[in-house]
Protein backbone atom coordinates (compact mmCIF):
# COMPACT_ATOMS: atom_id res chain seq x y z
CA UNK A 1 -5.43 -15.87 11.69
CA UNK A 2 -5.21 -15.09 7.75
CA UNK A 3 -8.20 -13.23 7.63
CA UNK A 4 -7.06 -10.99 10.77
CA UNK A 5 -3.67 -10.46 9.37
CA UNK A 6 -5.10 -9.55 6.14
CA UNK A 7 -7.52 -6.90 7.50
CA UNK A 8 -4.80 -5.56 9.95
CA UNK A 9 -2.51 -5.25 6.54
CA UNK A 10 -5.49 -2.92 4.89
CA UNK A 11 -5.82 -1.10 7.72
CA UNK A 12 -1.72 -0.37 7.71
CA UNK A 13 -2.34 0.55 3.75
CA UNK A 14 -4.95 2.88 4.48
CA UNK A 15 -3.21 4.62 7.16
CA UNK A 16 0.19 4.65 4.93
CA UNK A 17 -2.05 5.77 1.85
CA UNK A 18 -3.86 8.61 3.84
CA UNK A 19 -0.04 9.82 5.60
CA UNK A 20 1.14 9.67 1.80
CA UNK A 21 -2.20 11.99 0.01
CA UNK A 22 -1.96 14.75 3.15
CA UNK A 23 1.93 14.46 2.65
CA UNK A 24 0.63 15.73 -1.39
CA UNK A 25 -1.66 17.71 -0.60
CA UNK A 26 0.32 19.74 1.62
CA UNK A 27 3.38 20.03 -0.93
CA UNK A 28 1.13 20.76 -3.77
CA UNK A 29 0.84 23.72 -1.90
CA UNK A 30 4.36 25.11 -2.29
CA UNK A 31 4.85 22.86 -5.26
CA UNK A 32 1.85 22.66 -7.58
CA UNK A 33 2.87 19.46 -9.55
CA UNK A 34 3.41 17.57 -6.60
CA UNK A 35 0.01 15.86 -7.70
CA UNK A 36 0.78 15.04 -11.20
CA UNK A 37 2.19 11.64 -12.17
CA UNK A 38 5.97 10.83 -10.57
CA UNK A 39 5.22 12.65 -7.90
CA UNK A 40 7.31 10.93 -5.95
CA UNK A 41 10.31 12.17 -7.58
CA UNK A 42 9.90 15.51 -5.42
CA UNK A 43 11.81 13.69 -2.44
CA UNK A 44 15.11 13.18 -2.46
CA UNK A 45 16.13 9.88 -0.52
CA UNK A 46 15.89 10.68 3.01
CA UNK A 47 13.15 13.23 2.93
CA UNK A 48 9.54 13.06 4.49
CA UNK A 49 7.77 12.41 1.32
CA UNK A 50 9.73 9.44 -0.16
CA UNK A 51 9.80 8.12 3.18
CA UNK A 52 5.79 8.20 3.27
CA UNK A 53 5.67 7.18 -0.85
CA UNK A 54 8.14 4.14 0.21
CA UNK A 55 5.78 3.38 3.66
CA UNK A 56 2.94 3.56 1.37
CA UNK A 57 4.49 1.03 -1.33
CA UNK A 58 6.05 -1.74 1.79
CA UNK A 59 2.13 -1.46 2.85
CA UNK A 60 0.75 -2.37 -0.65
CA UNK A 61 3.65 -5.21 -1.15
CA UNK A 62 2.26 -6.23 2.59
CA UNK A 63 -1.00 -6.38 1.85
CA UNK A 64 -0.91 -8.24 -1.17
CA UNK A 65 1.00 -10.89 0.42
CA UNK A 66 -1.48 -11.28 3.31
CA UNK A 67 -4.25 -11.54 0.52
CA UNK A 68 -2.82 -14.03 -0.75
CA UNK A 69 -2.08 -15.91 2.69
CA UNK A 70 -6.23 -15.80 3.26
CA UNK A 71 -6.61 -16.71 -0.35
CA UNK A 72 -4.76 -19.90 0.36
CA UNK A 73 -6.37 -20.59 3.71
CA UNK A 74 -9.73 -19.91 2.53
CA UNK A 75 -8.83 -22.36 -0.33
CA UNK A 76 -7.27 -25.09 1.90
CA UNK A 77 -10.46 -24.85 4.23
CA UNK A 78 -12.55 -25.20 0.85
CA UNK A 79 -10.07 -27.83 -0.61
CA UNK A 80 -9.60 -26.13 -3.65
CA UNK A 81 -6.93 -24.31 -5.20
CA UNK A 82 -5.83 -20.48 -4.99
CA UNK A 83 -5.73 -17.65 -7.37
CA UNK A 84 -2.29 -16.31 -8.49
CA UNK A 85 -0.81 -13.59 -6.41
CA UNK A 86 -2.34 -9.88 -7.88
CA UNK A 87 -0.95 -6.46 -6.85
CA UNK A 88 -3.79 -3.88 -6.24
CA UNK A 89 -3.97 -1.45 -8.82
CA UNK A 90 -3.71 2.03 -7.76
């Protein structure tokens, strides 16, 4: 069940990181730093892009957290102990 939940949580981040680069690409084009570093400041709370940024971020904290979940199954099974809890780097 780990391992399913964990590969249906990278498929959510993928989906939530793809909605969140076309949501960039398509304001770089009437705001040209919209791909430079704080980009998600452009939204204001409530608009399309911070909704996507904050989708995007709930799928990362998701993921990581199902990770760990097969870590610890995967280390139960083997009968040996599991790695801290990492965050993905992006």
């Amino acid at each position: 069940m780990s391992r399913r939940l964990y590969i249906r949580s990278y498929r959510e981040f993928l989906d939530a990181d793809i909605a969140w680069q076309r949501a960039l690409d398509h304001a770089a084009l009437y705001v040209p730093q919209a791909r430079t570093r704080l980009s998600w400041q452009i939204g204001s709370p409530g608009s399309h892009i911070r909704a996507l940024y904050e989708a995007r971020n709930r799928a990362v904290e998701r993921l990581a957290l199902a990770r760990l979940k097969a870590r610890n199954a995967e280390a139960r099974a083997n009968r040996m102990p599991a790695e801290p809890p990492r965050l993905p780097s992006y």
